[in-house]
Protein backbone atom coordinates (compact mmCIF):
# COMPACT_ATOMS: atom_id res chain seq x y z
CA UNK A 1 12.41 -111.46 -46.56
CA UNK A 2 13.02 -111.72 -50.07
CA UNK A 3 16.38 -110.85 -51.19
CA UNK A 4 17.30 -108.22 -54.06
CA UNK A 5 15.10 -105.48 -55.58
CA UNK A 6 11.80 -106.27 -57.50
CA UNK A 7 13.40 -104.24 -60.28
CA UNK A 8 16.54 -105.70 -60.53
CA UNK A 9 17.33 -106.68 -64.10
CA UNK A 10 14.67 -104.04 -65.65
CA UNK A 11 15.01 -103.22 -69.14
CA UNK A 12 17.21 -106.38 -69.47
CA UNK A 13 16.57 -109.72 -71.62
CA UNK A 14 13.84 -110.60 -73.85
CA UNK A 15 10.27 -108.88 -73.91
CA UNK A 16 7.85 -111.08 -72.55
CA UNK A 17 4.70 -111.81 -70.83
CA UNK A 18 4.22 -110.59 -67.05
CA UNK A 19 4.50 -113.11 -65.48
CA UNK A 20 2.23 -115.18 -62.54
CA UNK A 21 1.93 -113.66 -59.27
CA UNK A 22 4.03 -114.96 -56.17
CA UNK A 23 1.36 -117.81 -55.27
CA UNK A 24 1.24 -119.12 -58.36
CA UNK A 25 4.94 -119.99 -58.47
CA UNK A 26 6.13 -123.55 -58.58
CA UNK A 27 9.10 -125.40 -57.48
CA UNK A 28 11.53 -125.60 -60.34
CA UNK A 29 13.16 -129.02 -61.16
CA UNK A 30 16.57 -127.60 -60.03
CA UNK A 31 15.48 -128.10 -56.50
CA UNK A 32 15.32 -131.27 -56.36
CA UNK A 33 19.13 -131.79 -58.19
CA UNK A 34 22.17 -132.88 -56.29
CA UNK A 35 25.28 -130.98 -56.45
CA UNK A 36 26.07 -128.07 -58.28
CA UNK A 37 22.52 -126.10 -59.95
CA UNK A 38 22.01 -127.60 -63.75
CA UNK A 39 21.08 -124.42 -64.87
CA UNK A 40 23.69 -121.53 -63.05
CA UNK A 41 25.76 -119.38 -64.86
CA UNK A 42 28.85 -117.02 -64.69
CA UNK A 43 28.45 -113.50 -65.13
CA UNK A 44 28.79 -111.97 -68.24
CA UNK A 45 26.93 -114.87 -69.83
CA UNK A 46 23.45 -114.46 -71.79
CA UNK A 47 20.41 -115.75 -69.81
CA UNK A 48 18.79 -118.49 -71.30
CA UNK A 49 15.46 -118.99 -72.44
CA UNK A 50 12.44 -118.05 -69.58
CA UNK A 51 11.21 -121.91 -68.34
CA UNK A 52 7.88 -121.60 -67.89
CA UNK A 53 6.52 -121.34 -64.13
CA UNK A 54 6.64 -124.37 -61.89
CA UNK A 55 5.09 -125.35 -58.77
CA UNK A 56 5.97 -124.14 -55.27
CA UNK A 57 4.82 -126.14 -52.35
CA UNK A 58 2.70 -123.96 -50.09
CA UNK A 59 4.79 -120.90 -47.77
CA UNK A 60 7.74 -121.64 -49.66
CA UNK A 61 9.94 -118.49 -50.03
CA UNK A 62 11.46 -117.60 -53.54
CA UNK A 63 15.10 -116.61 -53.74
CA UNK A 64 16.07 -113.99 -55.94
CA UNK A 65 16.87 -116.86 -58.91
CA UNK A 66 13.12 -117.49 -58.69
CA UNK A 67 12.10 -113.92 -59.54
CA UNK A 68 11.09 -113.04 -62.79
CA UNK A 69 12.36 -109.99 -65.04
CA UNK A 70 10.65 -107.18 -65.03
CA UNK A 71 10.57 -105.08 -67.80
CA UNK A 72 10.54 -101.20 -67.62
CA UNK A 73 7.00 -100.64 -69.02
CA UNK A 74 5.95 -103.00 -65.94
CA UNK A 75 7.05 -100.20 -63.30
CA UNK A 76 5.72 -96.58 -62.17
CA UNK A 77 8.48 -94.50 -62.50
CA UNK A 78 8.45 -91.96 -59.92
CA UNK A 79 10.35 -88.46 -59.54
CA UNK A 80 11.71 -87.47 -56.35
CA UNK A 81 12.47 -84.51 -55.43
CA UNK A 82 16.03 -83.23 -54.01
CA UNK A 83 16.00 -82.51 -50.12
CA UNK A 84 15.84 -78.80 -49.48
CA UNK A 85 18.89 -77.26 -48.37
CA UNK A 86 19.28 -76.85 -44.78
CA UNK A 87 18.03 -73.44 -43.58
CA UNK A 88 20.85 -71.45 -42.10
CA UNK A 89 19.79 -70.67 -38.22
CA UNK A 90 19.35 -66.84 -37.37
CA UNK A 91 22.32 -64.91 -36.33
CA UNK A 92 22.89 -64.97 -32.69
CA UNK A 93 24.16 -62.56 -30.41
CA UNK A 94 22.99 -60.24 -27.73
CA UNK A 95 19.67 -57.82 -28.76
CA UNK A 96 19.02 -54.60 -27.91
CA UNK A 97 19.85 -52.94 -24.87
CA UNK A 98 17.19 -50.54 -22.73
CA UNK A 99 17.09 -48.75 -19.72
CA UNK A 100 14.43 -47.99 -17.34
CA UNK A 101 14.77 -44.55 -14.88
CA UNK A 102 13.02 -44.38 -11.69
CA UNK A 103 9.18 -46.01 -11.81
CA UNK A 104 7.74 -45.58 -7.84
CA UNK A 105 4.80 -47.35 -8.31
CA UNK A 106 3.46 -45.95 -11.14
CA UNK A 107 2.32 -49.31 -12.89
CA UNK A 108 0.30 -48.22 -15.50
CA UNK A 109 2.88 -45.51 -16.67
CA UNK A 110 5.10 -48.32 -16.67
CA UNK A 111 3.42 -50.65 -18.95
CA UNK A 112 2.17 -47.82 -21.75
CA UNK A 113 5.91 -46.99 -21.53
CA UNK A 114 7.35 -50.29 -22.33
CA UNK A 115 4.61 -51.03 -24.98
CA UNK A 116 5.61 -48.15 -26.63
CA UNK A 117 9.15 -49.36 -27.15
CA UNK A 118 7.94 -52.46 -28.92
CA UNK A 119 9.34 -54.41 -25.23
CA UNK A 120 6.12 -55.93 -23.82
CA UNK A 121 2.35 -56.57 -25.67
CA UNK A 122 -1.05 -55.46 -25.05
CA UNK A 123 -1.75 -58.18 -22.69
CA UNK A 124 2.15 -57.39 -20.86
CA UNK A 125 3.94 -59.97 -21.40
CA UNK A 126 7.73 -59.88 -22.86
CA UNK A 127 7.52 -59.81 -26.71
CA UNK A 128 10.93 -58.40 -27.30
CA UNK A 129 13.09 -61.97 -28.09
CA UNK A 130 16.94 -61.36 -27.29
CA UNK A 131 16.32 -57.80 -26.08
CA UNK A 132 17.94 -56.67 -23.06
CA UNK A 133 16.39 -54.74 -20.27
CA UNK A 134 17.49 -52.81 -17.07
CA UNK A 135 15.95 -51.36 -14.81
CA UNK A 136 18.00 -48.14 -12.74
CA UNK A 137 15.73 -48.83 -9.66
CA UNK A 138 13.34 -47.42 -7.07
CA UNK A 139 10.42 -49.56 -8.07
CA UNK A 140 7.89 -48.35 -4.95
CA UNK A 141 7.00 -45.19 -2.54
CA UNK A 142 5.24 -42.22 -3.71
CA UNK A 143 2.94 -44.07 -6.80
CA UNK A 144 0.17 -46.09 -6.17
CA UNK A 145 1.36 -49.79 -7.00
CA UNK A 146 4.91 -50.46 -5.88
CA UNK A 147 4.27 -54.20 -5.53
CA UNK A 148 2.17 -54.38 -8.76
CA UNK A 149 5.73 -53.26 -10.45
CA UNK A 150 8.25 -55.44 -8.77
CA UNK A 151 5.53 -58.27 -9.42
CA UNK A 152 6.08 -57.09 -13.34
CA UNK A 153 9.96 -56.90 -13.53
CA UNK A 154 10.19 -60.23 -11.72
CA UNK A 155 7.59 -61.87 -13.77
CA UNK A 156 9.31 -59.99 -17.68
CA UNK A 157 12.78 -61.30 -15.90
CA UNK A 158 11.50 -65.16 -16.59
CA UNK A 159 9.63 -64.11 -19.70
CA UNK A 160 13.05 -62.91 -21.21
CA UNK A 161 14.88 -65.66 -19.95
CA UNK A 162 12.93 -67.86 -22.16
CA UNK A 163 12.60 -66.04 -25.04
CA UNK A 164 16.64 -65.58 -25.08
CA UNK A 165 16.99 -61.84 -23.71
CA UNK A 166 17.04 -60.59 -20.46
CA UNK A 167 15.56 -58.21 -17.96
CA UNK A 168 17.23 -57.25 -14.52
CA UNK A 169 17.35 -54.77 -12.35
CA UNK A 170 19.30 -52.08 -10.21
CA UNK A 171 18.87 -51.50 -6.50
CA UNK A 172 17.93 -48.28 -5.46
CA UNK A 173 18.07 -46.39 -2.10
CA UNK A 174 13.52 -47.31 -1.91
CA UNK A 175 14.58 -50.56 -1.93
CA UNK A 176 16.82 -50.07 0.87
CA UNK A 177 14.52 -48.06 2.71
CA UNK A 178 11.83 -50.67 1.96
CA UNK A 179 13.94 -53.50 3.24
CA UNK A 180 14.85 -51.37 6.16
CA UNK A 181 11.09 -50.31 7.24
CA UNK A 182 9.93 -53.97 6.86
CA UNK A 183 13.16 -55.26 8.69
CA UNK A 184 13.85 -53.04 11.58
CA UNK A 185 10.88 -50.42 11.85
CA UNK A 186 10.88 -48.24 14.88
CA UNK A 187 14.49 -49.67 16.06
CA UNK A 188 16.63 -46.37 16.50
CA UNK A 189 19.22 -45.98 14.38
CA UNK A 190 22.40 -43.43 13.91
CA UNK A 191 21.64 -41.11 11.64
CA UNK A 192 24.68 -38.57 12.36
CA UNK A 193 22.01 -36.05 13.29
CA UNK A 194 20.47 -37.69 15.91
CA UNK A 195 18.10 -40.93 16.63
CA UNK A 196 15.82 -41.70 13.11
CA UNK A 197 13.99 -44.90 12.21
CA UNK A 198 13.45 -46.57 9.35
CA UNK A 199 9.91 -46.68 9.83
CA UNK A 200 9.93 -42.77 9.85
CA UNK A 201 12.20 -42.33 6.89
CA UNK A 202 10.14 -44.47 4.48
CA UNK A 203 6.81 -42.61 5.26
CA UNK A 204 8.77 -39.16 5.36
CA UNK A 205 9.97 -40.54 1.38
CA UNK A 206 6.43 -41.09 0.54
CA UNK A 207 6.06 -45.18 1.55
CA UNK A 208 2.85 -46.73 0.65
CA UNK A 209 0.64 -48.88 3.18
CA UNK A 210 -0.84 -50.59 0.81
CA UNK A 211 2.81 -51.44 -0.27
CA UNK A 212 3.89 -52.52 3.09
CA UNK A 213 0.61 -54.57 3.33
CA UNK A 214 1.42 -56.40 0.35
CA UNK A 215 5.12 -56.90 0.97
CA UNK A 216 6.42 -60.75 1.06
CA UNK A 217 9.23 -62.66 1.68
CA UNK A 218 10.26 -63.55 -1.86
CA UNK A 219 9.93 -59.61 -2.90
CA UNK A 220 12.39 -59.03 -0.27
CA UNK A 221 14.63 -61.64 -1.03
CA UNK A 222 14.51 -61.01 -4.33
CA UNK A 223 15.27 -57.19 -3.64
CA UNK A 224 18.12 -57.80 -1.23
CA UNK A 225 20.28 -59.69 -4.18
CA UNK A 226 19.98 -57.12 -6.45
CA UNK A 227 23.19 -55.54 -7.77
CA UNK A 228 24.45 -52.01 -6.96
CA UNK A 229 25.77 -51.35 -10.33
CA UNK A 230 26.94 -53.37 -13.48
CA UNK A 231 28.76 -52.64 -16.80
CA UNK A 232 27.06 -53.54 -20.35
CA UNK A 233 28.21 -52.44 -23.55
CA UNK A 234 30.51 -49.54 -22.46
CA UNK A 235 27.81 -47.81 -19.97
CA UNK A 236 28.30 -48.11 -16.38
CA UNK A 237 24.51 -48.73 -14.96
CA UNK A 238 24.02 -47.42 -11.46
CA UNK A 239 20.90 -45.71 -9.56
CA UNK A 240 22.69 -42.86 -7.62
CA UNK A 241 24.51 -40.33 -9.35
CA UNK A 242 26.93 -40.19 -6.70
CA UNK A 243 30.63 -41.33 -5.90
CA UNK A 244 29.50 -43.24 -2.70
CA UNK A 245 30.19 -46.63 -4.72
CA UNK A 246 34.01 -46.20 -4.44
CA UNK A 247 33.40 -46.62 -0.45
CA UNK A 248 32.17 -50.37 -1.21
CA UNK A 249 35.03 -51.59 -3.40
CA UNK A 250 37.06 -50.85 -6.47
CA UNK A 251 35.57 -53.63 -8.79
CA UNK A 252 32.05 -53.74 -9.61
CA UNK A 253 31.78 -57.56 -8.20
CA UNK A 254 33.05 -56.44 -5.16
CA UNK A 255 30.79 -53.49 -4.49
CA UNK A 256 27.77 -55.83 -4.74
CA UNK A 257 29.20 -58.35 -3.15
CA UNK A 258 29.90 -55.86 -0.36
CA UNK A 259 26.59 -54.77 -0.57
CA UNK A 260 24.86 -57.67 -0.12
CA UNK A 261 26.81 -58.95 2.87
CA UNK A 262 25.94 -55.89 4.58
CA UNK A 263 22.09 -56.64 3.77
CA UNK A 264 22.82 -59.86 5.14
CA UNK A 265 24.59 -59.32 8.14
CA UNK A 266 20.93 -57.18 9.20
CA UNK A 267 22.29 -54.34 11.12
CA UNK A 268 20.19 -51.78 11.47
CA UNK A 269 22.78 -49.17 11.88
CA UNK A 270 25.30 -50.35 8.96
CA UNK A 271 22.01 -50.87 6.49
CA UNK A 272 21.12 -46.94 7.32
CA UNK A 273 24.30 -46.36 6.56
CA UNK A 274 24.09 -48.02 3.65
CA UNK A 275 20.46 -45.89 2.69
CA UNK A 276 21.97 -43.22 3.54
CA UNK A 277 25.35 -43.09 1.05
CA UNK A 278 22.93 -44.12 -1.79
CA UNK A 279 20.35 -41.13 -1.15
CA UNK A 280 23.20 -38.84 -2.06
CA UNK A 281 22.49 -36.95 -5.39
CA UNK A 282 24.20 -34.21 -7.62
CA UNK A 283 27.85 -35.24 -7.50
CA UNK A 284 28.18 -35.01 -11.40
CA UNK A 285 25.96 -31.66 -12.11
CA UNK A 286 27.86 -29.21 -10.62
CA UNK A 287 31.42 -27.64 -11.06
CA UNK A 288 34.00 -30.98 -10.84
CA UNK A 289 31.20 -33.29 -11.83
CA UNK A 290 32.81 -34.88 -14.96
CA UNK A 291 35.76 -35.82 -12.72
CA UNK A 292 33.30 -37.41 -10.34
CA UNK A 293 32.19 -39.06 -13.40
CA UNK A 294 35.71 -39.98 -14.57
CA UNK A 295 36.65 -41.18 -11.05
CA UNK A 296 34.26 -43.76 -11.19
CA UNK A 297 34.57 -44.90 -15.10
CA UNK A 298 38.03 -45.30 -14.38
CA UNK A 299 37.40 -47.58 -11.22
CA UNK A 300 34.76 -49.68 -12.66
CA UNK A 301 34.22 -49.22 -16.64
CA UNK A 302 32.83 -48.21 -18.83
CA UNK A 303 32.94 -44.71 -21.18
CA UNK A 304 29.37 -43.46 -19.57
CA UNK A 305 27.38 -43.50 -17.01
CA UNK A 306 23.78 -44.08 -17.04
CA UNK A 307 21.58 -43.55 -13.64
CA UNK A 308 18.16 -42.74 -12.00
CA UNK A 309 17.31 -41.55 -8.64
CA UNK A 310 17.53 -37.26 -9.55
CA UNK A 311 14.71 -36.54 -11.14
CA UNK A 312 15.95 -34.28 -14.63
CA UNK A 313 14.19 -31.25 -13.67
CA UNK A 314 16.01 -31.45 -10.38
CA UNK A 315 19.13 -31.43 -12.41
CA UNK A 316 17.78 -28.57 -14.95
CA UNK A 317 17.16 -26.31 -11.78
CA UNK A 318 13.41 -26.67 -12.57
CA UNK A 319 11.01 -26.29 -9.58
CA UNK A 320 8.94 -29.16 -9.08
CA UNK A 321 8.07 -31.58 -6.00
CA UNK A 322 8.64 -35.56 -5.96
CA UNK A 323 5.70 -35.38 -4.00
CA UNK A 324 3.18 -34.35 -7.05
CA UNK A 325 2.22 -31.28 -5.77
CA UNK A 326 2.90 -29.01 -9.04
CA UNK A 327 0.21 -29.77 -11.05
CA UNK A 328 1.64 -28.11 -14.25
CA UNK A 329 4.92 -30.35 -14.08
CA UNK A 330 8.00 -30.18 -15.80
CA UNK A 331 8.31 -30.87 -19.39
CA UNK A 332 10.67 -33.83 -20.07
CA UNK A 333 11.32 -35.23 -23.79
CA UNK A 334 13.74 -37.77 -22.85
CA UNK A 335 17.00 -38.70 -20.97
CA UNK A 336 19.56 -35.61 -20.32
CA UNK A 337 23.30 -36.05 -21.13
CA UNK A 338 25.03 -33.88 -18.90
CA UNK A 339 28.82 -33.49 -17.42
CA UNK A 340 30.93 -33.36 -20.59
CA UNK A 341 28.57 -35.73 -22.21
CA UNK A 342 29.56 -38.31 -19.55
CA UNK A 343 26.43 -38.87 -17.90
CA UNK A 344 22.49 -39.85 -18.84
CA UNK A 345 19.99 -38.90 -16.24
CA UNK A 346 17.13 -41.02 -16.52
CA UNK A 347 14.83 -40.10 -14.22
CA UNK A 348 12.29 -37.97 -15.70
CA UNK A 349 10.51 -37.08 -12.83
CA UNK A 350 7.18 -39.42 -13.13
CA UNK A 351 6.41 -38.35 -9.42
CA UNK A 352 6.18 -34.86 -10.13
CA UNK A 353 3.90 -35.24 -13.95
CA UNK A 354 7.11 -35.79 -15.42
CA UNK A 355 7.67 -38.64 -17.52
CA UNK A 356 8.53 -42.56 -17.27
CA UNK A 357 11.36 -42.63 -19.27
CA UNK A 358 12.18 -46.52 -21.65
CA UNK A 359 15.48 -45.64 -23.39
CA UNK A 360 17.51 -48.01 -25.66
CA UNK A 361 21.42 -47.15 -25.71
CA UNK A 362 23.28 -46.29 -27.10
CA UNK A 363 22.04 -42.82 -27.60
CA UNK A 364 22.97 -40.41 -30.58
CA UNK A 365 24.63 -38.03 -28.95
């Protein structure tokens, strides 16, 4: 490799002739001098007059002595520009948060819903980035495509994992009657009022066969691990709106861990018992209800509580049926704050013509 820069020494010495090209360099006589090069000199000291070019022998290698000036008319001078500054990355932190009320089955309600709110695109997959998503529970019975949903929120769950956000979900008392109907069917349980079944219970609460036909093992296990309730951003998430959490532990992680043990330990009798505490509904509509409220924000956090399973016109004092079967249906606009401002209903009774209800939080009022 040949030592030094091709322009080293531009601008510098004499104007001349440019000179031969490498293979017609010769050896000059200095090479073949003993002892100290004839022709060296110190710095600072004026070169000497150019010798004209020599013979090399053949492959011999200049060394940087050997090259010859170059004057600045004899290179391309060539601008470069400065390196662009490095691009600050996007702020991070966590995105929006949404909540989802009550969905049994009713797919295609579902996905209109969450395209509206900017959270999924037309072909229903997650578009949304760092958003975050939960769902209240009750994915199946009574609509026409339980599966097809938890086959959705499992599916937008990796989908937001990837893109940075999230999307999780809430077990509800269906899913516990699901569970139970697939796990135990016409095994007698204690119901306090007598003998009852799961099997009976989940077609009494409007369970699908084409549900149960479709039902595997990884939507079950993925059901059974779900949490009871969680805290995010000052509102406590749960699916019931009643007290029957305190019963299961006075920390959130205890309640699902209390939960899930009793899902595992596959009792039929402790699992109804189970249903059964998370069917309850009302405790924060009528007279005392912001205290039930209170009680639990003050056991597991939080300044509100946000929840499904009663549908809003239940809570209004509306008639309607779960079951469909007033075809007028309620009107619903949105979610309904309620006991002191303490609690969000957001079930808006899609079982009855209500409506699916996507809400982000925190809400205005």
């Amino acid at each position: 490799m040949v030592e030094g820069s091709m322009t080293q020494g531009a601008g510098q010495g004499p104007e001349m002739e440019r000179t031969a090209t490498l293979r017609d360099f010769r050896v000059p006589a200095y090479v073949h001098e003993t002892g100290p090069y004839a022709h060296s000199s110190h710095p600072g000291e004026a070169p000497g007059p150019v010798a004209e070019p020599v013979s090399f022998p053949q492959e011999y290698t200049p060394t940087q002595r050997d090259l010859p000036v170059i004057n600045r008319g004899d290179t391309v001078q060539v601008t470069v520009d400065p390196a662009p500054a490095p691009v600050a990355p996007p702020a991070t932190g966590p995105g929006p948060l949404f909540v989802v009320g009550d969905v049994h089955g009713y797919l295609d309600e579902l996905v209109a819903a969450l395209q509206e709110k900017g959270l999924i695109d037309a072909a229903g997959h997650w578009c949304a980035g760092t958003a975050r998503l939960w769902f209240l529970g009750d994915f199946t019975d009574r609509g026409p495509d339980g599966i097809g949903v938890i086959d959705l929120v499992m599916r937008l769950s990796a989908e937001a994992a990837a893109a940075g956000g999230y999307c999780k979900a809430l077990m509800g008392n269906h899913e516990l009657l699901l569970i139970g109907a697939k796990r135990f069917g016409d095994t007698p349980v204690n119901s306090g009022a007598g003998t009852a079944t799961f099997q009976a219970a989940w077609l009494l609460n409007g369970g699908q066969k084409t549900d149960m036909d479709r039902l595997q093992d990884h939507h079950l296990q993925w059901m059974a691990r779900l949490d009871a309730l969680t805290e995010i951003d000052g509102h406590l998430l749960v699916h019931s709106d009643t007290t029957a959490y305190l019963d299961y532990g006075d920390s959130i992680e205890a309640v699902n861990d209390n939960v899930r043990e009793t899902l595992t330990r596959n009792d039929a009798d402790e699992v109804w018992d189970l249903f059964r505490k998370f069917t309850k509904r009302f405790s924060f509509r009528d007279e005392g209800g912001a205290d039930a409220v209170r009680a639990l924000l003050d056991t597991y956090g939080g300044t509100r509580i946000v929840h499904g399973h009663s549908p809003i016109p239940y809570l209004l004092g509306e008639v309607g049926s779960e079951d469909g079967e007033d075809s007028a249906g309620p009107v619903v606009e949105g979610p309904h704050v309620y006991a002191d401002g303490l609690a969000i209903a957001m079930d808006g009774g899609v079982t009855m013509a209500g409506k699916l209800l996507v809400q982000q939080l925190p809400l205005s009022v």
